[in-house]
C-alpha atoms as a PDB file:
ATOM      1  CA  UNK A   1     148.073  66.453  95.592  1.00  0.00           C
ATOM      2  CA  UNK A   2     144.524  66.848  95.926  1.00  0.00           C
ATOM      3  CA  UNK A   3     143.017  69.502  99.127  1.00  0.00           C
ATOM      4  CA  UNK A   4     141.403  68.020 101.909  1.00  0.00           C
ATOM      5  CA  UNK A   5     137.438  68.927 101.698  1.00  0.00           C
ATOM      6  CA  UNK A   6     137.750  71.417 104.780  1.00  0.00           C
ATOM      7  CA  UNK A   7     140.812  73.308 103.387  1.00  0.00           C
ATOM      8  CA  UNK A   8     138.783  73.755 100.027  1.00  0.00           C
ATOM      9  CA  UNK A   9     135.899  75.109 101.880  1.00  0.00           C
ATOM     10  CA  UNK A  10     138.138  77.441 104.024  1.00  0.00           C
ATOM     11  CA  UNK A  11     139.947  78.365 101.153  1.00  0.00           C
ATOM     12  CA  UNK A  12     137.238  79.252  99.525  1.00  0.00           C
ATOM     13  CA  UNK A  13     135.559  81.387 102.739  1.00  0.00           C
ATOM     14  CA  UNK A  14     139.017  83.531 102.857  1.00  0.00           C
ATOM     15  CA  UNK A  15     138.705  84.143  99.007  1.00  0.00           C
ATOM     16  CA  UNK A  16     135.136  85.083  99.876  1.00  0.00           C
ATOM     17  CA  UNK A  17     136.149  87.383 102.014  1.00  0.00           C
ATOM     18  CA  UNK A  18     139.052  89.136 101.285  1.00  0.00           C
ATOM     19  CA  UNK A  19     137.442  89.682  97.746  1.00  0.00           C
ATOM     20  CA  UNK A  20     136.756  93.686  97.812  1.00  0.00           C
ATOM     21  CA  UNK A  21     133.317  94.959  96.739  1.00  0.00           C
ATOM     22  CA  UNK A  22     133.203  98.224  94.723  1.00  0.00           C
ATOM     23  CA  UNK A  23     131.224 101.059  96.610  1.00  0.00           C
ATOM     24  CA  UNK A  24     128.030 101.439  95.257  1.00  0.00           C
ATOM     25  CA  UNK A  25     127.114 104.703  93.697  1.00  0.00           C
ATOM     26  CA  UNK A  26     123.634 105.739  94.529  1.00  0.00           C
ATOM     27  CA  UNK A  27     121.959 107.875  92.287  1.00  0.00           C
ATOM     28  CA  UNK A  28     119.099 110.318  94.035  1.00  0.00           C
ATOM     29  CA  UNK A  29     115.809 110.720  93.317  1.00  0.00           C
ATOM     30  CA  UNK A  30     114.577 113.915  91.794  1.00  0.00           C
ATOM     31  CA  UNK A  31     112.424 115.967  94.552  1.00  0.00           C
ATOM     32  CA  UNK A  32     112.859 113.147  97.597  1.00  0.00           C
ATOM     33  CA  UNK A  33     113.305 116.095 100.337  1.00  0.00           C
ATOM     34  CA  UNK A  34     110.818 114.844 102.523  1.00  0.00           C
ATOM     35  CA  UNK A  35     109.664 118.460 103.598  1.00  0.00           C
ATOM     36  CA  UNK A  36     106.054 119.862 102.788  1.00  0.00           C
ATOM     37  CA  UNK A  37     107.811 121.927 100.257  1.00  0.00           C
ATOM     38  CA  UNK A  38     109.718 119.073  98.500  1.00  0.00           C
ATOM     39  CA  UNK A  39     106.264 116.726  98.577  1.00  0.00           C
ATOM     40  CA  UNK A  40     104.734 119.846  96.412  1.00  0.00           C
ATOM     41  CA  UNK A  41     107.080 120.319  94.381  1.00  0.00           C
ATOM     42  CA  UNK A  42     107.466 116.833  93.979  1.00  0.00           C
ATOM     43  CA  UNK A  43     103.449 116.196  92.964  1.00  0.00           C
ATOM     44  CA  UNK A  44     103.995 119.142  90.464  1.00  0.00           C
ATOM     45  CA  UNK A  45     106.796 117.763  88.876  1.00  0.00           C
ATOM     46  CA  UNK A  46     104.695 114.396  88.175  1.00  0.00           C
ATOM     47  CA  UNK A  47     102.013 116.564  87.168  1.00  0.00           C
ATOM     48  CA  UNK A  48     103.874 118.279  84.400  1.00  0.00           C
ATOM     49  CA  UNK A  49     106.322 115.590  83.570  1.00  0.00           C
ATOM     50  CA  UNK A  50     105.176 112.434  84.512  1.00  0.00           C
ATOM     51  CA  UNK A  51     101.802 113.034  83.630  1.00  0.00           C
ATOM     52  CA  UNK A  52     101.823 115.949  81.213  1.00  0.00           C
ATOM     53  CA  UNK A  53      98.865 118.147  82.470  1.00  0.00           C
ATOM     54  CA  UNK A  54      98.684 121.445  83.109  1.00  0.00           C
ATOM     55  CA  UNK A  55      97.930 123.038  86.452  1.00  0.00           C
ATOM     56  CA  UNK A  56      95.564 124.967  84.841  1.00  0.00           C
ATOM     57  CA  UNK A  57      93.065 121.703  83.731  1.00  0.00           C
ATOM     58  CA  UNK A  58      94.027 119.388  86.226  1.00  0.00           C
ATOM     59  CA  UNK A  59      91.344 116.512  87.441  1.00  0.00           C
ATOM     60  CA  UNK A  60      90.965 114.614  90.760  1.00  0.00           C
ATOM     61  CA  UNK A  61      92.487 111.859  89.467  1.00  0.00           C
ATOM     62  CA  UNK A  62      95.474 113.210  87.823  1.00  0.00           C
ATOM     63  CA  UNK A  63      96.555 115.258  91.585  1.00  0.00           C
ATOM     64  CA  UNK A  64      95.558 111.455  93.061  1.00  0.00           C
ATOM     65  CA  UNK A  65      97.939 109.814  90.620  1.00  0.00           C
ATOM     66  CA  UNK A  66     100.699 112.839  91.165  1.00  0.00           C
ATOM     67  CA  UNK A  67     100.849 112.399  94.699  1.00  0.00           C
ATOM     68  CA  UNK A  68     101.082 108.473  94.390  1.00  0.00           C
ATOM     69  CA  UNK A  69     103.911 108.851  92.739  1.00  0.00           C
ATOM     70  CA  UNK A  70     105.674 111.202  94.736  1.00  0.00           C
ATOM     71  CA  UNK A  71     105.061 108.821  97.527  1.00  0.00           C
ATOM     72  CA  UNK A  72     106.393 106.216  95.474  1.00  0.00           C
ATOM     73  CA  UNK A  73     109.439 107.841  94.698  1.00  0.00           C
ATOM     74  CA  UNK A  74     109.819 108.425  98.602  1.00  0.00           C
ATOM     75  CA  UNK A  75     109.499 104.528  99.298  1.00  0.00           C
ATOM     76  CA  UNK A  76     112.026 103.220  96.791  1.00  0.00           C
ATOM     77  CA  UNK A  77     114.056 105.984  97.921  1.00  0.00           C
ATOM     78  CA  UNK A  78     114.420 103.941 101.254  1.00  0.00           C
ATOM     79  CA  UNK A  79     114.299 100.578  99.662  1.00  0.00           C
ATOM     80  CA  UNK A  80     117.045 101.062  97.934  1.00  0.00           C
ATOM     81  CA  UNK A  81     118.854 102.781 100.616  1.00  0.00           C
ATOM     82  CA  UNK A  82     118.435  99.280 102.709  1.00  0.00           C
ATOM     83  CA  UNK A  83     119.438  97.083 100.013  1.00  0.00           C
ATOM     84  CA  UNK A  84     122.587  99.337  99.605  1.00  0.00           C
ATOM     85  CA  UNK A  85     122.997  99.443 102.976  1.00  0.00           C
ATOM     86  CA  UNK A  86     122.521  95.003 102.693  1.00  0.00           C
ATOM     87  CA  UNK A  87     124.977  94.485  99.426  1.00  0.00           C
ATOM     88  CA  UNK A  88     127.614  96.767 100.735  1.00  0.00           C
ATOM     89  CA  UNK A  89     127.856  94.912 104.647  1.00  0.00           C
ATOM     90  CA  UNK A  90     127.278  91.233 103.205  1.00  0.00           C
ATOM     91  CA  UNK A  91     124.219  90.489 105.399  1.00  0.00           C
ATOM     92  CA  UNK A  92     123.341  87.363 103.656  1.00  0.00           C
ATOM     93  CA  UNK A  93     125.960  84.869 102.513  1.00  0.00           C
ATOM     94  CA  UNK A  94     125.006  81.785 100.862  1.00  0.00           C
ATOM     95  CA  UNK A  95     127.196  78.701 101.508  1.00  0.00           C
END
């Protein structure tokens, strides 16, 4: 015997729901301590790593690139803390 339309749909919503998500694991950032220490160490780790230059023969450009991506690493940082933060409470269900 075939379900009504409105106990499909609410059959599916309590599936929906009482399906369990898995707890994200969030992996940190390397050097996203947001102290004056952590941004320096931070631009000298893009330096050397990201970058490969050495302290020593450094240009404008390359500390202007460094610090970029320190900064960037700060912003995704909190991007991806949100859309944890989204996922895990179910903000946005699609019906």
């Amino acid at each position: 015997m075939p379900t009504a339309p409105k106990q499909k749909k609410a059959a599916t919503q309590r599936a929906k729901t009482e399906k369990k998500k898995a707890p994200s694991k969030r992996l940190q950032a390397p050097n996203c301590d947001n102290s004056v220490e952590g941004l320096q160490e931070s631009i000298l780790t893009h330096l050397t790593q990201t970058l490969a230059r050495d302290t020593r023969t450094v240009t404008m450009l390359d500390w202007s690139l460094a610090l970029t991506y320190a900064i960037r690493d700060r912003i995704l940082e909190k991007y991806i803390e949100t859309q944890t933060r989204h996922y895990d409470q179910n903000t946005k269900e699609y019906q």
